[in-house]
PDB file of N, CA and C in Angstrom:
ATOM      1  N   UNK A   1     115.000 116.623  20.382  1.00  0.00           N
ATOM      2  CA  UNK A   1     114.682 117.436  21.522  1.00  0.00           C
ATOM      3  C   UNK A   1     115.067 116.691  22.798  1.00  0.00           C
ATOM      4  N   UNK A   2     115.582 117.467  23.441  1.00  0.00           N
ATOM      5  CA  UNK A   2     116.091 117.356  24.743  1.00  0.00           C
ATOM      6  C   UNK A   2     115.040 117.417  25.998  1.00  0.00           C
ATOM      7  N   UNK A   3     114.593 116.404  27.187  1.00  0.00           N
ATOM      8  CA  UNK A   3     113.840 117.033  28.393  1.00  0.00           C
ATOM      9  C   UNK A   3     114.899 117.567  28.731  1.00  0.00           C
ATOM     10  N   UNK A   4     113.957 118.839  29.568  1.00  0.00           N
ATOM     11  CA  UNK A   4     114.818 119.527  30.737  1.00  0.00           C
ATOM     12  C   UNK A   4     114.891 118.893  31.428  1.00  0.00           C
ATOM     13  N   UNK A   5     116.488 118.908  32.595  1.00  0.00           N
ATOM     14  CA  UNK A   5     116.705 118.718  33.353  1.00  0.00           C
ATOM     15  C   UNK A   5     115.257 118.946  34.641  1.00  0.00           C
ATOM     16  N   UNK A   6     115.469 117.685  35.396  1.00  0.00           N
ATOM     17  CA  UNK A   6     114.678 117.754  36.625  1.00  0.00           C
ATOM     18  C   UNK A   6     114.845 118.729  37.723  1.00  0.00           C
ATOM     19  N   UNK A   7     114.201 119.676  38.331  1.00  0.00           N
ATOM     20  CA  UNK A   7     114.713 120.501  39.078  1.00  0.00           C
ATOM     21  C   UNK A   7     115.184 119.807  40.512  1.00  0.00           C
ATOM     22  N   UNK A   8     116.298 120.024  41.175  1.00  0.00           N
ATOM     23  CA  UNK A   8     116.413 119.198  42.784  1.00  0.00           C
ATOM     24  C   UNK A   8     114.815 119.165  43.584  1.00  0.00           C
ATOM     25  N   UNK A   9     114.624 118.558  44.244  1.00  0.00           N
ATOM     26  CA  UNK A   9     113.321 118.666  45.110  1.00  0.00           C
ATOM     27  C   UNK A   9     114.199 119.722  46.234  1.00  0.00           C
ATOM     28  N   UNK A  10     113.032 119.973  46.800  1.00  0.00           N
ATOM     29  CA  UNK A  10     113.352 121.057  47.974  1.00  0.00           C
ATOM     30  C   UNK A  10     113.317 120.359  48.876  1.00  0.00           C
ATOM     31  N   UNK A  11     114.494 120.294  49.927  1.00  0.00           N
ATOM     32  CA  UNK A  11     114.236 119.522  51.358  1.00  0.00           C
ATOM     33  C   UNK A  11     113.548 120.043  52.402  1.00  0.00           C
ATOM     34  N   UNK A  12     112.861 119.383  52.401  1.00  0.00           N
ATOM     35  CA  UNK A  12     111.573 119.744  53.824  1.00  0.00           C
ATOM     36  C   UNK A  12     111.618 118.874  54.731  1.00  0.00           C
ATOM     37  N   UNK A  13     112.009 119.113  55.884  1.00  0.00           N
ATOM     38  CA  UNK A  13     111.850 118.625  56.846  1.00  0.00           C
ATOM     39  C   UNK A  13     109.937 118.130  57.288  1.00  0.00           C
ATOM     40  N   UNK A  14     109.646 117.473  57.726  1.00  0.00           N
ATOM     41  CA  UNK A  14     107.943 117.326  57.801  1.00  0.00           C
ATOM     42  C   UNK A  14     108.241 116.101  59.289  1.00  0.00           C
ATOM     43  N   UNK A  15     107.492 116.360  60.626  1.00  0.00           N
ATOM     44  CA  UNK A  15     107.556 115.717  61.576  1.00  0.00           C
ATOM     45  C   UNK A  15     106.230 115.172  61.322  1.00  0.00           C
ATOM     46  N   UNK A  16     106.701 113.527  62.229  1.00  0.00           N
ATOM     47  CA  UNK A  16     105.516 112.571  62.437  1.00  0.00           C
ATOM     48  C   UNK A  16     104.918 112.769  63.635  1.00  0.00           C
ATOM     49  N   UNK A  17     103.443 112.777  63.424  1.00  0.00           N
ATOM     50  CA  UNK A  17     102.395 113.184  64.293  1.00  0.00           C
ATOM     51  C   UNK A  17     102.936 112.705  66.090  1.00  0.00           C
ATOM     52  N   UNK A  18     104.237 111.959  66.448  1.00  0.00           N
ATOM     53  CA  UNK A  18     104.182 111.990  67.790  1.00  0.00           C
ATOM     54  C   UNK A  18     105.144 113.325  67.535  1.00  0.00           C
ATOM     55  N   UNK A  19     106.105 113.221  67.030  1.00  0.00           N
ATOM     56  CA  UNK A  19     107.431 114.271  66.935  1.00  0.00           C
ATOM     57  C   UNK A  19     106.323 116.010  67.003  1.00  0.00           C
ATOM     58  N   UNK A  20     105.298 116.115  66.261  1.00  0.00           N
ATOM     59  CA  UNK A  20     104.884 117.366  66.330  1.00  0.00           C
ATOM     60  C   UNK A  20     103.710 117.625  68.013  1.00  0.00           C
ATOM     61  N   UNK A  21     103.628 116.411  68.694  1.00  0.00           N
ATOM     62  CA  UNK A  21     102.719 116.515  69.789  1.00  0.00           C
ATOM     63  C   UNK A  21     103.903 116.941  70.568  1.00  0.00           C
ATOM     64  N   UNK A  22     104.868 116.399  70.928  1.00  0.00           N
ATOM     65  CA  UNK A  22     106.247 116.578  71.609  1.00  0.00           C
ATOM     66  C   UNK A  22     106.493 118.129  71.073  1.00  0.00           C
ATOM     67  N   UNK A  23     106.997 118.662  70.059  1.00  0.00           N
ATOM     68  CA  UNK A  23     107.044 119.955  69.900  1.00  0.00           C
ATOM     69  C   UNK A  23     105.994 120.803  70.315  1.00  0.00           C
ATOM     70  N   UNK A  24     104.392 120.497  70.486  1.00  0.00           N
ATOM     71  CA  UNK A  24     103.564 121.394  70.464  1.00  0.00           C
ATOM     72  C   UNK A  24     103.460 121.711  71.926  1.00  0.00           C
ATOM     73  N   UNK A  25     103.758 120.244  72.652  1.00  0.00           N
ATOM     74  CA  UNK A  25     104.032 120.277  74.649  1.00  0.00           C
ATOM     75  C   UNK A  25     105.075 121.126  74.974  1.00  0.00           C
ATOM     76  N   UNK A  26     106.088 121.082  74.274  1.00  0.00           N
ATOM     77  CA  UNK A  26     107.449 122.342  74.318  1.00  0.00           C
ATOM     78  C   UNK A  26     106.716 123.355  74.077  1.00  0.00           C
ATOM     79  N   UNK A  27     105.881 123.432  73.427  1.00  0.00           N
ATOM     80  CA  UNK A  27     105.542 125.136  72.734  1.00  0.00           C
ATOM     81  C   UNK A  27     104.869 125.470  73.912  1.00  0.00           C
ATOM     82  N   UNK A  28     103.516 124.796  74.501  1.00  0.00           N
ATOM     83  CA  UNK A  28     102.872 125.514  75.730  1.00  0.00           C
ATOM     84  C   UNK A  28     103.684 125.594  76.854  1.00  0.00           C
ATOM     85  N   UNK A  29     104.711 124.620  76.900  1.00  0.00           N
ATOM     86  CA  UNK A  29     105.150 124.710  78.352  1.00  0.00           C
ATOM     87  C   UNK A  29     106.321 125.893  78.376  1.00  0.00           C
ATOM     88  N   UNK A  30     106.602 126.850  77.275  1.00  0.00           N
ATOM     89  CA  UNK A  30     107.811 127.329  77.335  1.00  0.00           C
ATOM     90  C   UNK A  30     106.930 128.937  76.977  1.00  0.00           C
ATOM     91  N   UNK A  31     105.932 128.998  76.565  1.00  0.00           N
ATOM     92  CA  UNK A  31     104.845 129.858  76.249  1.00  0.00           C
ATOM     93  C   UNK A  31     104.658 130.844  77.511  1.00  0.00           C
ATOM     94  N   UNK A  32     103.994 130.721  78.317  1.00  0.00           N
ATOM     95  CA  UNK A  32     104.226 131.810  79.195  1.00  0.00           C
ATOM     96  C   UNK A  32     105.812 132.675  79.608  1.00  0.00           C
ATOM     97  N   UNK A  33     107.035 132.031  79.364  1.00  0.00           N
ATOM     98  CA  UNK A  33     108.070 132.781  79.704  1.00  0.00           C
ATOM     99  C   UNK A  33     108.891 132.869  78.433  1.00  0.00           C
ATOM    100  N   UNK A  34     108.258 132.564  77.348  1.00  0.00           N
ATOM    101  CA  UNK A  34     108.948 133.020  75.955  1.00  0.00           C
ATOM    102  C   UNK A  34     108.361 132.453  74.772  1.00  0.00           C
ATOM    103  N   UNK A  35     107.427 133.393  74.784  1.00  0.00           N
ATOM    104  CA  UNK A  35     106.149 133.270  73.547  1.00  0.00           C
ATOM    105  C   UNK A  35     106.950 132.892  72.427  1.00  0.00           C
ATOM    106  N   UNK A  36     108.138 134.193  72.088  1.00  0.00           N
ATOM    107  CA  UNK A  36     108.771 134.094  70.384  1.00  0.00           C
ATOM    108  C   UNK A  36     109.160 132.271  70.178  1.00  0.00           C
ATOM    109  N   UNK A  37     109.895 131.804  71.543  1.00  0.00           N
ATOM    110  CA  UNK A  37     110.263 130.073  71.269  1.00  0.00           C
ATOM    111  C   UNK A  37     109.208 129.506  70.726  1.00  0.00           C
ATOM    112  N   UNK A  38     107.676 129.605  71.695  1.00  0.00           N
ATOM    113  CA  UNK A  38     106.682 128.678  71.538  1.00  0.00           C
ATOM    114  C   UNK A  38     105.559 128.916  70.227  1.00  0.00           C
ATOM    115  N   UNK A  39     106.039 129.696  69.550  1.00  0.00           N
ATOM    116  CA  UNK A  39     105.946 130.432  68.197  1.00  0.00           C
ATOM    117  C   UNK A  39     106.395 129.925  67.321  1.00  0.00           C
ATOM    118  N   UNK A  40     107.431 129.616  67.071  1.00  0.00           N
ATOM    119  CA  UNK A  40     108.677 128.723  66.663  1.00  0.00           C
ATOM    120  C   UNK A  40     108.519 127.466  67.121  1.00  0.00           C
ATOM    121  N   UNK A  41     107.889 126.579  67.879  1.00  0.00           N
ATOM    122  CA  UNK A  41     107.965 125.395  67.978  1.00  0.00           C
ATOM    123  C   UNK A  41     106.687 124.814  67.196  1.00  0.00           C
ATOM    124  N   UNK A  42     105.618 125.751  67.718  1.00  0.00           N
ATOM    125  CA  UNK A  42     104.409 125.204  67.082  1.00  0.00           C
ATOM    126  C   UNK A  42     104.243 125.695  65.497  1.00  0.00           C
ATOM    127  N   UNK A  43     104.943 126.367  64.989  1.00  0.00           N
ATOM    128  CA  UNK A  43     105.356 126.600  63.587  1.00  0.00           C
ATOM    129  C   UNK A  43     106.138 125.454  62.518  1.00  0.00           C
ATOM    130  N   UNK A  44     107.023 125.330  63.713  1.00  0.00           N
ATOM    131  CA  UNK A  44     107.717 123.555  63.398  1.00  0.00           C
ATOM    132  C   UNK A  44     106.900 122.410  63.377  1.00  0.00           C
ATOM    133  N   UNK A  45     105.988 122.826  64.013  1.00  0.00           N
ATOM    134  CA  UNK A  45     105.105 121.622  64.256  1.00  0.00           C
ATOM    135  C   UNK A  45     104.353 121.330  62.790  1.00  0.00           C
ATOM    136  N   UNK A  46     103.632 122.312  62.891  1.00  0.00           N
ATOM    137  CA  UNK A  46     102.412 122.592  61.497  1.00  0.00           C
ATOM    138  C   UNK A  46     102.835 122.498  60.469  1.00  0.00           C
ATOM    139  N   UNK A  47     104.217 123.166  60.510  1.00  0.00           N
ATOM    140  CA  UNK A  47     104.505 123.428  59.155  1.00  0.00           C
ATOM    141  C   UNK A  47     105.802 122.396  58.364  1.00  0.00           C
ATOM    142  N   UNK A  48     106.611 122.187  59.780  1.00  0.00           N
ATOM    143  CA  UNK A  48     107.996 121.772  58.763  1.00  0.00           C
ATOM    144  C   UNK A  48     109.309 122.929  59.097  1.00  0.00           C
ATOM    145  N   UNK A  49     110.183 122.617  58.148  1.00  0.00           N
ATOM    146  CA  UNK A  49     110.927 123.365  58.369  1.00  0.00           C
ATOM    147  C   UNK A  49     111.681 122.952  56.650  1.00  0.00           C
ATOM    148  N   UNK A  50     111.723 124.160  55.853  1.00  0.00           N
ATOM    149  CA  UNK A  50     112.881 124.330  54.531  1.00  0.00           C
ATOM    150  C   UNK A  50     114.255 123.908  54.867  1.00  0.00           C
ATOM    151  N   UNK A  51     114.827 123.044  54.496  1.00  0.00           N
ATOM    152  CA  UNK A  51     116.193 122.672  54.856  1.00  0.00           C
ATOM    153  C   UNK A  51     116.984 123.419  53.643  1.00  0.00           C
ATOM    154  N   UNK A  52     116.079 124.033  53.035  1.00  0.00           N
ATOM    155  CA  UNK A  52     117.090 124.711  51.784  1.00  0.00           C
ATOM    156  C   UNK A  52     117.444 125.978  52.488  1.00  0.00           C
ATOM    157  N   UNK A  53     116.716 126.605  53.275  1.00  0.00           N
ATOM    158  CA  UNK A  53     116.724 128.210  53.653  1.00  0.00           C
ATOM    159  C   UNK A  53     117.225 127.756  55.129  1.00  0.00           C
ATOM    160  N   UNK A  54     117.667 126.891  55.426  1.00  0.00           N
ATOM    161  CA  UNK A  54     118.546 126.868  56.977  1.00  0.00           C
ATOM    162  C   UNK A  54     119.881 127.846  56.563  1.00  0.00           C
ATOM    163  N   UNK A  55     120.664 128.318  57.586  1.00  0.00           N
ATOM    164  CA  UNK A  55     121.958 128.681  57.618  1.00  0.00           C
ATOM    165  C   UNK A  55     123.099 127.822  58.790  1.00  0.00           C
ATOM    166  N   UNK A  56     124.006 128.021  58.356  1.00  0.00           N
ATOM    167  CA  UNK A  56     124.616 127.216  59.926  1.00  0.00           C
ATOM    168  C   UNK A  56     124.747 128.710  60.818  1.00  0.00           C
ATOM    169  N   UNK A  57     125.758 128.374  61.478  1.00  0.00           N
ATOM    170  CA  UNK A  57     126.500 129.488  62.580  1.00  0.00           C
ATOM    171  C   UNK A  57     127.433 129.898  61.809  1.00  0.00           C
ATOM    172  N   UNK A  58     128.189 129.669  61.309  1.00  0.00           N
ATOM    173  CA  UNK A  58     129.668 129.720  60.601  1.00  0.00           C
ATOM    174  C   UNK A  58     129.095 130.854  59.449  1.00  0.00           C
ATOM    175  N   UNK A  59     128.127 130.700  58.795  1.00  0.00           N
ATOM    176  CA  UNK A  59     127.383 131.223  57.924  1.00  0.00           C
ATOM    177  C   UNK A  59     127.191 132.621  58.234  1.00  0.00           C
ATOM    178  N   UNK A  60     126.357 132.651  59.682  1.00  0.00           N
ATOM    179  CA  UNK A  60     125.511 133.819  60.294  1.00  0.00           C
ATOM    180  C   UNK A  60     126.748 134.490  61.138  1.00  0.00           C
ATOM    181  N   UNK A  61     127.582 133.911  61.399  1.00  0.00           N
ATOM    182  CA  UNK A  61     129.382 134.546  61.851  1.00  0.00           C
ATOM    183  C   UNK A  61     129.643 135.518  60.516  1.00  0.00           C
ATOM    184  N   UNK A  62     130.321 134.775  59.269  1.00  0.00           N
ATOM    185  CA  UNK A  62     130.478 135.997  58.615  1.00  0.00           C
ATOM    186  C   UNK A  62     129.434 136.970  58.038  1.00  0.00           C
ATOM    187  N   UNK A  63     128.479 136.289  58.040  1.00  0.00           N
ATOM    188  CA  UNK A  63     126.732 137.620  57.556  1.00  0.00           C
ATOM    189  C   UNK A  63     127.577 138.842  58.631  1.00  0.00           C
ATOM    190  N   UNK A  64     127.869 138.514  59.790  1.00  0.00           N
ATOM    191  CA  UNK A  64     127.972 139.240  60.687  1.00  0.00           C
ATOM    192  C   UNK A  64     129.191 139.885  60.973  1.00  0.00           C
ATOM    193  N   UNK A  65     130.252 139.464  59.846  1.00  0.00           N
ATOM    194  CA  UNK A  65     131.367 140.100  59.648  1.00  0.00           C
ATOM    195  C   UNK A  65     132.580 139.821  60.938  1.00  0.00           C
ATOM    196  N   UNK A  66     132.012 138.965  61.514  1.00  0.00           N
ATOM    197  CA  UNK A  66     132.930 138.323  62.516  1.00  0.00           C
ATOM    198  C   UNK A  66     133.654 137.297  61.615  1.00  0.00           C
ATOM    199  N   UNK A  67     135.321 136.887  62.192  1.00  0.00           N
ATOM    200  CA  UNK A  67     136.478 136.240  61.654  1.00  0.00           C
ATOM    201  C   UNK A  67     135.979 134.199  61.874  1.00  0.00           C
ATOM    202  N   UNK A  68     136.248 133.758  60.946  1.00  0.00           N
ATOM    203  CA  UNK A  68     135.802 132.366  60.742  1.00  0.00           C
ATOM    204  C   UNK A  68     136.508 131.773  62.026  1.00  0.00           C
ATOM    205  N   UNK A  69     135.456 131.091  62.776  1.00  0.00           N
ATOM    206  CA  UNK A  69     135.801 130.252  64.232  1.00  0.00           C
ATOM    207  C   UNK A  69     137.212 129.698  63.823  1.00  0.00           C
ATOM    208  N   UNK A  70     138.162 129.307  64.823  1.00  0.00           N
ATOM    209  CA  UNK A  70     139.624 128.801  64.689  1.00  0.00           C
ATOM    210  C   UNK A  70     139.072 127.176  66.231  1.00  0.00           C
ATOM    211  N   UNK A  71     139.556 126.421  65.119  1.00  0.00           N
ATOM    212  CA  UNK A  71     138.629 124.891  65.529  1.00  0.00           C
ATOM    213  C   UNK A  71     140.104 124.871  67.244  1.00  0.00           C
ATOM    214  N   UNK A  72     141.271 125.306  66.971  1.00  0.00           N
ATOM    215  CA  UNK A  72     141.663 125.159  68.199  1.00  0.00           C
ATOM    216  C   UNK A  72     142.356 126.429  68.854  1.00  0.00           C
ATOM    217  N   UNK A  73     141.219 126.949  69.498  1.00  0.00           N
ATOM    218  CA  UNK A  73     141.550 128.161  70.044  1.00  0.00           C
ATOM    219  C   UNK A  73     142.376 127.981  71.019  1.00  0.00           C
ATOM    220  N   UNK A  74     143.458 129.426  71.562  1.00  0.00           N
ATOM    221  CA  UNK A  74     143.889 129.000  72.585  1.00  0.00           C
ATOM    222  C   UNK A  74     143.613 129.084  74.018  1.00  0.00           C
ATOM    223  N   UNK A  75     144.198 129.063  74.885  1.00  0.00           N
ATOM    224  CA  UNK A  75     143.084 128.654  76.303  1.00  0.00           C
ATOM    225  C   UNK A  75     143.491 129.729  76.788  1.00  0.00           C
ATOM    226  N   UNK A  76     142.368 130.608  77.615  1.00  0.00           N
ATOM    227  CA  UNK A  76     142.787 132.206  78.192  1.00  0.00           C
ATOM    228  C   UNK A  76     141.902 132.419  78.839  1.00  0.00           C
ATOM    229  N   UNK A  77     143.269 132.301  80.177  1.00  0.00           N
ATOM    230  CA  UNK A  77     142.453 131.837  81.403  1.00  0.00           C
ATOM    231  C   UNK A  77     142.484 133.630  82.315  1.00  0.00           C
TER     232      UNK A  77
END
């Protein structure tokens, strides 16, 4: 008999208690003129963040059916 294979661990991001005081000062100070950010910061804070369920841009470009960025566009002025 064979063990199963180990499953990958899941990458989690997890901030150290100064890194989440610094995010939680972003969260109030950005809170009165854009709750959804300071929602999102103090969420980061508490919780972490899944590095498995991130996307890039390039990613959320074609989700969005837009043409893959061209690294040297030309200049158009």
């Amino acid at each position: 008999m064979h063990p199963e294979p180990a499953e990958e661990p899941m990458a989690h991001l997890v901030f150290d208690p100064d890194e989440q005081q610094q995010l939680r000062d972003a969260a109030r100070s950005e809170f009165p003129s854009n709750p959804a950010l300071a929602y999102v910061l103090e969420s980061l804070a508490s919780e972490g963040i899944d590095l498995d369920s991130c996307r890039d841009w390039e990613d959320l470009r074609l989700e969005a059916g837009l043409p893959p960025r061209v690294e040297e566009a030309p200049n158009v002025a």
